[in-house]
Structures are given as C-alpha cells and as structure tokens.
N, C-alpha and C. Protein backbone atom coordinates (compact mmCIF):
# COMPACT_ATOMS: atom_id res chain seq x y z
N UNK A 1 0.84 -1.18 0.00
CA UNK A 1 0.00 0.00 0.00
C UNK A 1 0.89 1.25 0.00
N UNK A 2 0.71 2.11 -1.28
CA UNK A 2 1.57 3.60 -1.29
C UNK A 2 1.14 4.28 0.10
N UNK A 3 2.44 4.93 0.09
CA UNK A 3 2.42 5.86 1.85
C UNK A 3 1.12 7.26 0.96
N UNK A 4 0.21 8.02 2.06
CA UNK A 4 -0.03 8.76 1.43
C UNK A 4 1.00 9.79 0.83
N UNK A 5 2.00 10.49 1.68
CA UNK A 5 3.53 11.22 0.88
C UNK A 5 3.70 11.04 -0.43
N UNK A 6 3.78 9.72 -0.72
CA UNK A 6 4.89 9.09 -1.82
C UNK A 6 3.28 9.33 -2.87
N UNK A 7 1.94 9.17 -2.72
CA UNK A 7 0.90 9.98 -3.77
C UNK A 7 0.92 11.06 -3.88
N UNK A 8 0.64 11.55 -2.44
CA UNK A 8 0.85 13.44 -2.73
C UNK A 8 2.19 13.58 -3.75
N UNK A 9 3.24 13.24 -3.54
CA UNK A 9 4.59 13.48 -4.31
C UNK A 9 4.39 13.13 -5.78
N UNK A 10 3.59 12.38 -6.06
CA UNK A 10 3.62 11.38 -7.16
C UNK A 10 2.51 12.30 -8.41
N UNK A 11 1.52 12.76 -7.33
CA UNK A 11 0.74 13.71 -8.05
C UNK A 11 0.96 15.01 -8.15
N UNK A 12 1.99 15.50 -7.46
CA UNK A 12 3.14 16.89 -7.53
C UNK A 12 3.80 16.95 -8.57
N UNK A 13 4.35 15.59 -9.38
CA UNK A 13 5.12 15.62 -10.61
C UNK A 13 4.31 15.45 -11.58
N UNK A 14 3.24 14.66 -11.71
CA UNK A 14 2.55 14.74 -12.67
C UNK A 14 1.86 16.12 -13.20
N UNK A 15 1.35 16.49 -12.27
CA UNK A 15 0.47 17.98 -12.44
C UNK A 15 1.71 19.12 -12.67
N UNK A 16 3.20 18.96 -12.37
CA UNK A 16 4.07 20.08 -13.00
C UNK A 16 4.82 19.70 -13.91
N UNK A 17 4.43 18.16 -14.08
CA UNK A 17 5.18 17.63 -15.58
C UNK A 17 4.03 18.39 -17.04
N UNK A 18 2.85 18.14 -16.42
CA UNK A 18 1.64 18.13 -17.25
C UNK A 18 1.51 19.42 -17.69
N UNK A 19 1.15 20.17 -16.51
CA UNK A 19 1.47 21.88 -16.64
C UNK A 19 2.16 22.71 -17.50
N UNK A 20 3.44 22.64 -17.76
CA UNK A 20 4.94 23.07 -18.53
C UNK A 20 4.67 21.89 -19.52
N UNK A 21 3.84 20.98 -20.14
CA UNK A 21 3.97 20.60 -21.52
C UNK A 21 4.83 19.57 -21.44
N UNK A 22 5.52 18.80 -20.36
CA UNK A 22 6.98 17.95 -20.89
C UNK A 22 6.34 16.33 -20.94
N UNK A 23 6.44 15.46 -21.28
CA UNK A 23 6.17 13.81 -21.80
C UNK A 23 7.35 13.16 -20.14
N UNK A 24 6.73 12.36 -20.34
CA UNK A 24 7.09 11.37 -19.44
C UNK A 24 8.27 10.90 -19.66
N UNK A 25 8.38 10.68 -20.98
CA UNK A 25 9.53 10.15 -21.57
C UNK A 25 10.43 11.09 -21.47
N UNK A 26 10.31 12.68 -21.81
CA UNK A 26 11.38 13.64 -21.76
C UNK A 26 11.78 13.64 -20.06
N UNK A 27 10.99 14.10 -19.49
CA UNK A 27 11.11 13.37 -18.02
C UNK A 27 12.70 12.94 -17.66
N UNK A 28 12.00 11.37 -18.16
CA UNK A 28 12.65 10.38 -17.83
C UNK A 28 13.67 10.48 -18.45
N UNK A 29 14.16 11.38 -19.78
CA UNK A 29 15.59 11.04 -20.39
C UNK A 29 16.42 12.54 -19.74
N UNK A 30 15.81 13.31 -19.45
CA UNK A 30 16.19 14.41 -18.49
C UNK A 30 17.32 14.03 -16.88
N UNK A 31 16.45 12.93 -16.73
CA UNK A 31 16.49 12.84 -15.32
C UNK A 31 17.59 11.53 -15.51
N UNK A 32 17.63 10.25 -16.17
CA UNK A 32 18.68 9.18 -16.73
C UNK A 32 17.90 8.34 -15.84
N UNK A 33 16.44 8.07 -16.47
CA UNK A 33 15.53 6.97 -16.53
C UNK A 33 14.85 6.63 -17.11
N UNK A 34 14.26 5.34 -16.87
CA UNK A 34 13.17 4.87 -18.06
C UNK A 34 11.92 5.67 -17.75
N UNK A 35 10.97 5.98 -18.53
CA UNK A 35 9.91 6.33 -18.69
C UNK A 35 8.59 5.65 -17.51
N UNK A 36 9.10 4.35 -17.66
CA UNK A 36 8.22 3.30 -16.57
C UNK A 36 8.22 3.69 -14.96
N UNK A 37 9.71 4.56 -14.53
CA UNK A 37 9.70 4.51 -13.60
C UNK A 37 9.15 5.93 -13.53
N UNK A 38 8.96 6.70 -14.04
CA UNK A 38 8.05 8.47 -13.73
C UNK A 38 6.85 7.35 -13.85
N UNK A 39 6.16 6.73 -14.47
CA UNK A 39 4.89 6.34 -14.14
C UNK A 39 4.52 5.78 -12.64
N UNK A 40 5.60 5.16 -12.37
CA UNK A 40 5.56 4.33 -10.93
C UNK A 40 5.44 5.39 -10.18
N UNK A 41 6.46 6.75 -10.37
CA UNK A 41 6.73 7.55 -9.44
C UNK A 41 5.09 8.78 -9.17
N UNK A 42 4.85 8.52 -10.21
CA UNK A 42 3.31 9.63 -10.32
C UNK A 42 1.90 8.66 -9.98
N UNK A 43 2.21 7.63 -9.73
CA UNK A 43 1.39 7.07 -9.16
C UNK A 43 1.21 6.72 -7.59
N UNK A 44 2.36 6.54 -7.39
CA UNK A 44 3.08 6.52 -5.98
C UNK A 44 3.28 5.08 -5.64
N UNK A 45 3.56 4.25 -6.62
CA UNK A 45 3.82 3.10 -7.01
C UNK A 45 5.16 2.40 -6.13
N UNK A 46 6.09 3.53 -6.20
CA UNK A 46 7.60 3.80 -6.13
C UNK A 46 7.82 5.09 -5.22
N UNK A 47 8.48 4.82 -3.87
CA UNK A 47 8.85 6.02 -3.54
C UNK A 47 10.10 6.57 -4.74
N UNK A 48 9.76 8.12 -4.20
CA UNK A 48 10.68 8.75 -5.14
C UNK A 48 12.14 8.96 -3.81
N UNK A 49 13.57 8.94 -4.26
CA UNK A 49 14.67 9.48 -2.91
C UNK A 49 14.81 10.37 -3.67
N UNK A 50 15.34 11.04 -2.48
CA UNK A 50 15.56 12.64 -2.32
C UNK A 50 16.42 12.94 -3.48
N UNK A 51 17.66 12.52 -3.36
CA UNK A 51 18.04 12.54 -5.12
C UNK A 51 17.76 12.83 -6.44
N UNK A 52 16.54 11.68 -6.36
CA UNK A 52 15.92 11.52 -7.48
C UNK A 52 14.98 12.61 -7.84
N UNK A 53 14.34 13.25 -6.76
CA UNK A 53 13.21 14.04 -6.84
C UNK A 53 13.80 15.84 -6.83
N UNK A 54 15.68 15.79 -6.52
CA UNK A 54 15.89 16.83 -6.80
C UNK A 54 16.15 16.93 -8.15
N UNK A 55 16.31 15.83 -8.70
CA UNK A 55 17.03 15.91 -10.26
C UNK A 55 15.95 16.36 -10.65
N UNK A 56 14.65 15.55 -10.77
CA UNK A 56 13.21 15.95 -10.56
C UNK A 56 13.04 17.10 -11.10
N UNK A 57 13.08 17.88 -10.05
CA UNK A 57 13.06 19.25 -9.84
C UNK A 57 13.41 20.06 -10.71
N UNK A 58 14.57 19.76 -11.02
CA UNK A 58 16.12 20.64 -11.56
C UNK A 58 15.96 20.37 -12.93
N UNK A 59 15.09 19.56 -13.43
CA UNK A 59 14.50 18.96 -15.07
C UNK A 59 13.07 19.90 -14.97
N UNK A 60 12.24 20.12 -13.90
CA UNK A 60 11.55 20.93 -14.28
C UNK A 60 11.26 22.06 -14.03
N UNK A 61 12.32 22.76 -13.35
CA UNK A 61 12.10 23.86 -12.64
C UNK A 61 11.86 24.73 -11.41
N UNK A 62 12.02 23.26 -10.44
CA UNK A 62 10.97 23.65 -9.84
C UNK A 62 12.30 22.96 -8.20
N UNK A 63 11.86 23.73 -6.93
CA UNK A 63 12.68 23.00 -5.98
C UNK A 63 12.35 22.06 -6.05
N UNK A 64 12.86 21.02 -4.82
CA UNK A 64 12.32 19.52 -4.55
C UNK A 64 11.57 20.01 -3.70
N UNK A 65 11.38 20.93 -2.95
CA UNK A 65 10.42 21.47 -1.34
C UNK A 65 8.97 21.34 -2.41
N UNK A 66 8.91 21.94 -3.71
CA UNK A 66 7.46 22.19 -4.23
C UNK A 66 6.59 20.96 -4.48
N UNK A 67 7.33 19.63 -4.28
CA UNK A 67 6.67 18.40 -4.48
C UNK A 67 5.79 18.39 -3.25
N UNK A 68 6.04 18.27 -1.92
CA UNK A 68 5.83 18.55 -0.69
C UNK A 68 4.48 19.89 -0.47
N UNK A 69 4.21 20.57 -1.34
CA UNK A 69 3.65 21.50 -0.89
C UNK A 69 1.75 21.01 -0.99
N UNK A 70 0.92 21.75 0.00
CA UNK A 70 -0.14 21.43 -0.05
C UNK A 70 -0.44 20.30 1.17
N UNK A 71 1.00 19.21 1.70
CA UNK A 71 0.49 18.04 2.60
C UNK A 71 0.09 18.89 3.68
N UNK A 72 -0.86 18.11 4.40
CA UNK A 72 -1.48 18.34 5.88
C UNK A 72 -0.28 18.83 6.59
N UNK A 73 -0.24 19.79 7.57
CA UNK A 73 0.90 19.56 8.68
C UNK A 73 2.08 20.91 7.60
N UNK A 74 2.03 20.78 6.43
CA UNK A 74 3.12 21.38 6.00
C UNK A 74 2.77 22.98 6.19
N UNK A 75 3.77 23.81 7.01
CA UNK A 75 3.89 25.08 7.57
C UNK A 75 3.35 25.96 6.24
N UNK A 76 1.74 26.81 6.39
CA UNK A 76 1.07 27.82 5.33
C UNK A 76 0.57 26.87 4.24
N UNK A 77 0.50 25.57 3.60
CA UNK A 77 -0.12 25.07 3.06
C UNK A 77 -1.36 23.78 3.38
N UNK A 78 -1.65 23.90 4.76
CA UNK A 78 -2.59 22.78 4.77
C UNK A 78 -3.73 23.62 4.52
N UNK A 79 -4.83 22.82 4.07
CA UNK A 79 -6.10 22.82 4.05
C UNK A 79 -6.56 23.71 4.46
N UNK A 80 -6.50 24.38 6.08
CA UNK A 80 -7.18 25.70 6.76
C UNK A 80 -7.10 26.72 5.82
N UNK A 81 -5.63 26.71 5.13
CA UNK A 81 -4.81 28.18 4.68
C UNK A 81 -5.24 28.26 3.64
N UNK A 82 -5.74 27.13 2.49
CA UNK A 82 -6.16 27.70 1.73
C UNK A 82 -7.18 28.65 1.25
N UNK A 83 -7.71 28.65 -0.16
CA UNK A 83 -8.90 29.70 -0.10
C UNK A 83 -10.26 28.76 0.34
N UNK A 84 -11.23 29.24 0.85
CA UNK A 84 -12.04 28.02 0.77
C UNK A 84 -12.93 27.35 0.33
N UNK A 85 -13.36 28.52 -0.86
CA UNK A 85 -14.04 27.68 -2.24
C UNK A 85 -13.09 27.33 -3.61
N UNK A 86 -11.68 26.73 -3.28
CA UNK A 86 -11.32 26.33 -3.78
C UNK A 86 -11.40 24.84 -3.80
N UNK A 87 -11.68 24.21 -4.97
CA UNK A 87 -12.00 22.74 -4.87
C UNK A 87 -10.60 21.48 -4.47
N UNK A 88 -10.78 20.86 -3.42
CA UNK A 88 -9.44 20.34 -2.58
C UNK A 88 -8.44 20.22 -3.76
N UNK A 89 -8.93 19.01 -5.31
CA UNK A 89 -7.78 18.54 -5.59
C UNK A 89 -8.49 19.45 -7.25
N UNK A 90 -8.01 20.52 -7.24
CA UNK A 90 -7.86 21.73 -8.29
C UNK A 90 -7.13 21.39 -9.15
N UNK A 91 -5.62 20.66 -8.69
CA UNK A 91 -4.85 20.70 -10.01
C UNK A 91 -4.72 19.42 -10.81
N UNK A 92 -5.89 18.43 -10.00
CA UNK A 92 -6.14 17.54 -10.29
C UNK A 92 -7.30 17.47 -11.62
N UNK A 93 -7.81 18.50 -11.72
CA UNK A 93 -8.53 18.65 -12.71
C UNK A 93 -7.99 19.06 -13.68
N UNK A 94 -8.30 18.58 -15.19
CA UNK A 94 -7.70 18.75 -16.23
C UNK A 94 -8.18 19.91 -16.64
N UNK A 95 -9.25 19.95 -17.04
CA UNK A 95 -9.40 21.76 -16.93
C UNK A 95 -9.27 22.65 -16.76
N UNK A 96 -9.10 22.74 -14.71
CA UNK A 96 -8.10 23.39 -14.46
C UNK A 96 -7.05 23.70 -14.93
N UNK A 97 -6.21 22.52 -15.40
CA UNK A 97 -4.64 22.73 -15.58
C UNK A 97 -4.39 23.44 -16.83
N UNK A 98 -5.67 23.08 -17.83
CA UNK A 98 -5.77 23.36 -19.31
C UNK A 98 -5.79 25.01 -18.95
N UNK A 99 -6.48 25.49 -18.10
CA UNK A 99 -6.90 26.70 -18.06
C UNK A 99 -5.67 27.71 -17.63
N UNK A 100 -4.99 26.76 -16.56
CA UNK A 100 -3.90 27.52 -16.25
C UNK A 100 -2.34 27.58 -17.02
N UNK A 101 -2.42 26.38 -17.63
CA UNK A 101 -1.73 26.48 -19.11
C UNK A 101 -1.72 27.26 -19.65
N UNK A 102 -3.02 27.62 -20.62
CA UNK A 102 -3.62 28.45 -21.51
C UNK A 102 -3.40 29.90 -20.59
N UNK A 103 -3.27 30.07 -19.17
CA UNK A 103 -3.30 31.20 -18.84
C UNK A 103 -1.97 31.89 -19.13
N UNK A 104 -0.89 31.01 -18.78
CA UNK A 104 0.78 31.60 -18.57
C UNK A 104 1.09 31.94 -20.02
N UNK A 105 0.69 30.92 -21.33
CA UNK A 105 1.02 31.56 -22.74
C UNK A 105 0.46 32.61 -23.00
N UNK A 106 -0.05 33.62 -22.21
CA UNK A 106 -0.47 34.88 -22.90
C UNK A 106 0.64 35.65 -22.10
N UNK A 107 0.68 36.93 -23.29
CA UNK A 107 1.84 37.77 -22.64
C UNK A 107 1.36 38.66 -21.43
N UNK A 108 2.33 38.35 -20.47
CA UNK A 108 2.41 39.11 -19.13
C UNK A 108 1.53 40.72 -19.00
N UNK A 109 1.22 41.21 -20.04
CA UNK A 109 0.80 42.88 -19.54
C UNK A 109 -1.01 42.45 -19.67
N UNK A 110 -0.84 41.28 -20.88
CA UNK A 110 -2.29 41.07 -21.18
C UNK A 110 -2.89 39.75 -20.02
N UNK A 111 -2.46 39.44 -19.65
CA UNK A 111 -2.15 37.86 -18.27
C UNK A 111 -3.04 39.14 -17.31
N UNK A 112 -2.31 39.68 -16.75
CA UNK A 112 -2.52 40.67 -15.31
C UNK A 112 -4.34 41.32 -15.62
N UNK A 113 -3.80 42.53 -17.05
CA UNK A 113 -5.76 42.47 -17.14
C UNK A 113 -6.15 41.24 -17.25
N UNK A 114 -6.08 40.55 -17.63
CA UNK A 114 -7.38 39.23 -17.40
C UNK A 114 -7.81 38.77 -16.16
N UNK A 115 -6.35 38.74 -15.39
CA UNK A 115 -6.53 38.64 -14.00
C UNK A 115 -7.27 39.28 -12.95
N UNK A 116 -7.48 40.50 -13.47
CA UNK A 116 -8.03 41.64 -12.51
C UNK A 116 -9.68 41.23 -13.25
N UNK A 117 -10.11 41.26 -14.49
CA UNK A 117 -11.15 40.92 -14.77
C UNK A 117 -11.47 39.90 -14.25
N UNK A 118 -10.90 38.77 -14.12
CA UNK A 118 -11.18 37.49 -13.31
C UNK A 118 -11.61 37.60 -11.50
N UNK A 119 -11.05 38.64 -11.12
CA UNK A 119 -11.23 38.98 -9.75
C UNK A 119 -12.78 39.87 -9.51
N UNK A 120 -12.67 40.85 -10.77
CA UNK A 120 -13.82 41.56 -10.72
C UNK A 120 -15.19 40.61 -10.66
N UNK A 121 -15.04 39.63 -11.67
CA UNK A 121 -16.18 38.89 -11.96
C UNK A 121 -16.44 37.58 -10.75
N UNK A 122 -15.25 37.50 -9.88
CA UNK A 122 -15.73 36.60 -9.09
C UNK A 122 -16.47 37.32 -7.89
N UNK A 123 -15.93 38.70 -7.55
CA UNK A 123 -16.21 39.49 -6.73
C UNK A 123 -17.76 39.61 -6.73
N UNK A 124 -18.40 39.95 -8.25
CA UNK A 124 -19.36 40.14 -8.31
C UNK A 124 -20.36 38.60 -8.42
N UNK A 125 -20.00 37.62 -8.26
CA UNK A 125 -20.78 36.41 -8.47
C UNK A 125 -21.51 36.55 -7.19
C-alpha cells in the first residue's frame, strides 16, 4: 500500500510535468531513466529518494520542497490556509490545468488584465 507522501509526491510531478507541456519520456531522459519509472513515481507506485526528486526538480524547474507543498501539517499550506471555495484537488482537474496552461502563454501585460477581470467577476458572483 503507497504511503499517502509518496501519492501526494507522485501527483506533484505529474500535475508540473503536465502543466509546462513535458512527456514522461522527456522526463525520464532528463532525469537518466526509463519512462516506466516516472509512471511508478506519479502514481506513488515507487517512492521517489531525495536525489531523485531533486534531479526531478532541476529537469523541471521547480525545488524539490514544491513536491511537498499542499500536505497536511506542511507550515502555510494545509487545508485551513487555503482559499475556501477552492476545490481540494484543483490541479487535479484537467481543466483546471488546461486553463492555467492556456493562462501563462499569454503575454504578461495582457495575463494581469485578465486577472483583474477574473477577480472583478468573481467578486461580483
């Protein structure tokens, strides 16, 4: 039985592999592995070591601390802190992610107005 950690972790790489556009396979030839084992690892099949999950990282950008972020207990990201009509597993939705994809390829001056329109219109819901 996967530890819950080693899912939370597992679904940390998938959703910032998925996010930034990169294949499993690029992943895996990034990092000097097979493809099989990012599947193990995004499933939580396979713990990931610390090592592994900085190379991880360092292939996508990102610290090794950001895999970690969101667990219960972890200092400003549990559950209380978030917003609270945000839906628990958000980036678990493909939509979501599509949306927030689609959000970062627009250029930065035009990103921010949308953003503020996005605030206006939730304000007013």
């Amino acid at each position: 039985m996967p530890h819950i950690v080693d899912i939370h972790v597992g679904k940390r790489i998938r959703q910032r592999r998925w996010l930034i556009g990169m294949t499993q396979q690029k992943l895996a030839d990034e990092v000097g592995i097979k493809f099989q084992q990012i599947q193990k690892y995004e499933t939580g099949a396979n713990r990931v070591s610390a090592s592994r999950l900085w190379d991880i990282g360092e292939a996508m950008g990102v610290p090794a601390a950001f895999f970690f972020e969101g667990l219960a207990g972890t200092t400003g990201t549990n559950a209380s802190e978030r917003a609270s009509d945000a839906p628990a597993d958000m980036l678990g939705d493909k939509e979501a992610m599509d949306l927030v994809r689609t959000y970062y390829a627009i250029p930065e001056n035009q990103r921010r107005r949308l953003f503020e329109l996005a605030r206006v219109l939730s304000d007013v819901a």
